[in-house]
Protein backbone atom coordinates (compact mmCIF):
# COMPACT_ATOMS: atom_id res chain seq x y z
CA UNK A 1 -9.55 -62.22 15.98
CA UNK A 2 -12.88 -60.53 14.63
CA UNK A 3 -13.65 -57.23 14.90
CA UNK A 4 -15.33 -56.34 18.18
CA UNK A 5 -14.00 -58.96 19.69
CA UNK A 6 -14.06 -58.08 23.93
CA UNK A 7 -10.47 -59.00 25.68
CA UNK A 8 -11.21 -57.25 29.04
CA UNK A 9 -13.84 -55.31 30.17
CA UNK A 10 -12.58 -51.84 29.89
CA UNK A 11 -11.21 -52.39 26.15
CA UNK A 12 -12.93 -53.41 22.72
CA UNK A 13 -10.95 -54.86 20.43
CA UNK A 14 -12.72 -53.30 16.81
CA UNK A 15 -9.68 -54.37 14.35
CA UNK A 16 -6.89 -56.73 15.12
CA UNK A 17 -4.09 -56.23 12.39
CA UNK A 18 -1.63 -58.80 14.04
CA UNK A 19 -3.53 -61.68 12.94
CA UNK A 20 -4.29 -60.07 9.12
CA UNK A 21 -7.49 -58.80 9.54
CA UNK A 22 -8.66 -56.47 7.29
CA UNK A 23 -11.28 -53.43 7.69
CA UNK A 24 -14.54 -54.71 4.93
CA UNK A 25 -14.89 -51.48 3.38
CA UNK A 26 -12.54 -49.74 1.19
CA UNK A 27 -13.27 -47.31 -1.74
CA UNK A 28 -11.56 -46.79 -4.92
CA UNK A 29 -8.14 -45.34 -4.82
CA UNK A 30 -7.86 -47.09 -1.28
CA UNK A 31 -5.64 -49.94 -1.03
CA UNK A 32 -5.49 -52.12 2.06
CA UNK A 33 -3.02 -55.22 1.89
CA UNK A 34 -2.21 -57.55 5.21
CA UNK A 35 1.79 -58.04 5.34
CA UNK A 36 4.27 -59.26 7.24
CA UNK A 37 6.34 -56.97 8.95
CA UNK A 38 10.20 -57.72 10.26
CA UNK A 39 10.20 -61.24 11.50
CA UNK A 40 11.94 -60.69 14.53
CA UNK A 41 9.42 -58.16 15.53
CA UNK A 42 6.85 -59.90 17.91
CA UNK A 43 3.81 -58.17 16.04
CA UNK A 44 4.46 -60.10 12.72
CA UNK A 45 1.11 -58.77 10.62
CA UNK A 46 -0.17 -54.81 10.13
CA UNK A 47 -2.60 -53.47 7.41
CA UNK A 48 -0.97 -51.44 4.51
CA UNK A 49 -2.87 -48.73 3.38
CA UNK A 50 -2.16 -47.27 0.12
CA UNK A 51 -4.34 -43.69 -0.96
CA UNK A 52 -3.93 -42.69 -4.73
CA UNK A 53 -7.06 -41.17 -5.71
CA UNK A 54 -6.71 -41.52 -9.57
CA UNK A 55 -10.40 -40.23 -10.83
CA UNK A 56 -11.35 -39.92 -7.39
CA UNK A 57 -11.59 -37.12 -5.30
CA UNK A 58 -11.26 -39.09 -1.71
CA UNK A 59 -11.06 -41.88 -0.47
CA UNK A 60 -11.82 -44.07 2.55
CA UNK A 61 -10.72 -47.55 4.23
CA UNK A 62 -12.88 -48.51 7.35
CA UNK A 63 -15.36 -51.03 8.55
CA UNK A 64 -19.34 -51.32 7.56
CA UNK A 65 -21.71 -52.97 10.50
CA UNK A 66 -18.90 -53.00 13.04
CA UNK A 67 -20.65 -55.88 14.92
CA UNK A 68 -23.51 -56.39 17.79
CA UNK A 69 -21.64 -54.21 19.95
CA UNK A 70 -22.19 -51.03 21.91
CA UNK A 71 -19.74 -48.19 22.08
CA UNK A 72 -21.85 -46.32 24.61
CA UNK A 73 -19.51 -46.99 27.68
CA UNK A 74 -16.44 -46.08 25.20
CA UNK A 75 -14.24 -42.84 26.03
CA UNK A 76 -11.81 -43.47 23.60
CA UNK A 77 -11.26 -44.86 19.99
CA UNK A 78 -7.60 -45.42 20.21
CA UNK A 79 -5.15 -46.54 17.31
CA UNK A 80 -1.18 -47.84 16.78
CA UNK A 81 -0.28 -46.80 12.98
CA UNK A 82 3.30 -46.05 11.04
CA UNK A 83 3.54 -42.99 8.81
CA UNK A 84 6.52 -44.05 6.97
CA UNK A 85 6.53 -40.55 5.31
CA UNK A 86 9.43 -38.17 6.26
CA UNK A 87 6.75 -35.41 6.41
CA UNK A 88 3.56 -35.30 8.75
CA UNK A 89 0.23 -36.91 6.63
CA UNK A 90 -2.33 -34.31 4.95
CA UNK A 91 -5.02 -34.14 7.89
CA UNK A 92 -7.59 -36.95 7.28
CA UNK A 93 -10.57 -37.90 9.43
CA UNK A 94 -11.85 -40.56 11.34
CA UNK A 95 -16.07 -40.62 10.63
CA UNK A 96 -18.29 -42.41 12.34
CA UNK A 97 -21.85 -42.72 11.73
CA UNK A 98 -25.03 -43.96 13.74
CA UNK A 99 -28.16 -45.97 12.30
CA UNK A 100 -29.41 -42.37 12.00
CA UNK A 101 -26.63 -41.16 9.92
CA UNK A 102 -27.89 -39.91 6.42
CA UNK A 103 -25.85 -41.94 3.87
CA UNK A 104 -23.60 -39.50 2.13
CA UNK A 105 -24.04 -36.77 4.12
CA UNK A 106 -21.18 -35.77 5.73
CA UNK A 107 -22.73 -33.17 7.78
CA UNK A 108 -24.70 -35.83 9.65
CA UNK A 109 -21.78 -38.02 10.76
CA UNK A 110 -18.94 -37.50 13.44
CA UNK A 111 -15.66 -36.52 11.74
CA UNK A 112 -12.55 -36.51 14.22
CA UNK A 113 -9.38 -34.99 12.79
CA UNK A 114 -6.05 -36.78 12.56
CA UNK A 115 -2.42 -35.43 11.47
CA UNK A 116 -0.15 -38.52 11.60
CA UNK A 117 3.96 -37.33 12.35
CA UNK A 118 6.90 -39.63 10.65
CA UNK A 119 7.35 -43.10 12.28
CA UNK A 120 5.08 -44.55 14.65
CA UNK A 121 2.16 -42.62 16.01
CA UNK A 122 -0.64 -43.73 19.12
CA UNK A 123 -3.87 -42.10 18.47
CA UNK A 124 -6.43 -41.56 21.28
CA UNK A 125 -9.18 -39.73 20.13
CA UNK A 126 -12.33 -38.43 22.52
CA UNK A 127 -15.11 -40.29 21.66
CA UNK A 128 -17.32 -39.25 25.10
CA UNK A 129 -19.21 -37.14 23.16
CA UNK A 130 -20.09 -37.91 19.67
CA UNK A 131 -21.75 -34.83 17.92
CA UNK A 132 -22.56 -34.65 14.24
CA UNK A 133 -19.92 -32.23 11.89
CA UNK A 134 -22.62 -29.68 11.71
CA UNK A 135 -22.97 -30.04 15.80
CA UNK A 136 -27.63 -30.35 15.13
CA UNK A 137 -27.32 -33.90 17.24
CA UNK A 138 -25.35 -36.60 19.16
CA UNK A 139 -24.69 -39.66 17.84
CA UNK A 140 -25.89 -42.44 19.11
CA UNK A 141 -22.70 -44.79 20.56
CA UNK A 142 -25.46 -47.68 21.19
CA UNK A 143 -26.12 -47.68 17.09
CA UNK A 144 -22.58 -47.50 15.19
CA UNK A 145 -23.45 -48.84 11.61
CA UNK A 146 -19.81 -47.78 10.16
CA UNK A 147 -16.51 -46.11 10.92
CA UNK A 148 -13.68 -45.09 8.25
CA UNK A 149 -10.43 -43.22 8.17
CA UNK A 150 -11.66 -40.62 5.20
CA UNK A 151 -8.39 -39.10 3.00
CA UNK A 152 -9.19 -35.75 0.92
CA UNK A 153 -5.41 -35.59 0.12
CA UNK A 154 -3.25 -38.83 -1.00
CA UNK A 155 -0.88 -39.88 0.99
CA UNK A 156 3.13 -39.60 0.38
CA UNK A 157 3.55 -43.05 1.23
CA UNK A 158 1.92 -45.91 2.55
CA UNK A 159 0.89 -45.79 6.35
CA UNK A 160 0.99 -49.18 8.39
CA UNK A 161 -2.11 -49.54 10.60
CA UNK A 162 -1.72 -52.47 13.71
CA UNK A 163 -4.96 -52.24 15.92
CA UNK A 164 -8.00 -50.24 16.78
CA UNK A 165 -10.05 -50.44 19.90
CA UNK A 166 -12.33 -48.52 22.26
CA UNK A 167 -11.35 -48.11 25.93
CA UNK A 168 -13.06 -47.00 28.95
C-alpha cells in the first residue's frame, strides 16, 4: 500500500509497514530494513530501524513529499512501534515541515517529542495545532513537504516501526 493511501474517511494511511514499505528518506547512521516478523503473527512485515551515528551527530528516518494529500482535517498522527530495549529510548522527535519550512532550520519546523517504554508502544500525538519549534507561525497542514522521526541520541537497540496514519 503507498503512503497516503485513504482506507476510510476519518483515517490516512501515511506508511504501511505490513506490506514492506519503507519511509524514502533516511540519513546516514539511519538504518531502515523491511523484515519479517514471527510467522504466526498475523502482521508478518514491520520496518527495522537501526540509529548508530558514527561521524554523525543525528540522525533521521522519515518520508520526503508525503503525497497529494492534505493533513488539514487531521487531529492526530498516530503510530504502532516496538522498543525492544529493556530501558525507555533517549527522547527523539517527530518534525514535520510545511512548503514554507526553511530547509535546515529546525526552528521553522514542528518538532513533537517522543519517549518510547520497553515492548510495544501506540503513539498518538496532537497534531490540531501545528506551530513552528520557535512558536513565530502555524504550519500549514494543507502543505506537508516532509515528516521524520529525528534521533540526537542512538538508540540501545533497534526499534520495530508497523504503521503511521492521521486520524480525525
Amino acid at each position: 500500500m503507498l503512503a497516503g493511501s485513504l482506507l476510510a474517511a476519518d483515517k490516512l494511511v501515511l506508511l504501511y509497514g505490513e506490506d514492506g514499505t519503507l519511509m524514502n528518506n533516511c540519513s546516514e547512521g539511519a538504518k531502515q530494513t523491511a523484515v519479517e516478523k514471527n510467522a504466526s503473527s498475523k502482521d508478518t512485515m514491520c520496518i527495522e530501524i537501526v540509529i548508530k551515528f558514527g561521524e554523525a551527530k543525528w540522525a533521521w528516518c522519515g518520508w520526503n513529499n508525503p503525497g497529494d494529500f492534505e493533513w488539514g482535517e487531521y487531529k492526530k498522527f498516530k503510530f504502532v512501534i516496538i522498543n525492544t530495549s529493556k530501558e525507555n529510548t533517549p527522547e527523539f522527535y517527530l518534525n514535520i515541515k510545511d512548503f514554507s519550512s526553511k530547509s535546515g532550520d529546525r526552528e521553522d519546523w514542528a518538532e513533537l517529542p517522543i519517549v518510547l517504554k520497553p515492548g510495544k508502544n501506540e503513539i498518538t500525538l496532537d497534531i490540531s495545532v501545528l506551530t513552528t519549534k520557535n512558536k513565530e507561525r502555524k504550519l500549514n497542514k494543507d502543505e506537508i513537504k516532509f515528516w521524520h522521526f529525528s534521533f540526537r541520541e542512538e538508540l540501545k537497540a533497534p526499534v520495530y516501526l508497523w504503521n503511521v496514519w492521521l486520524e480525525k
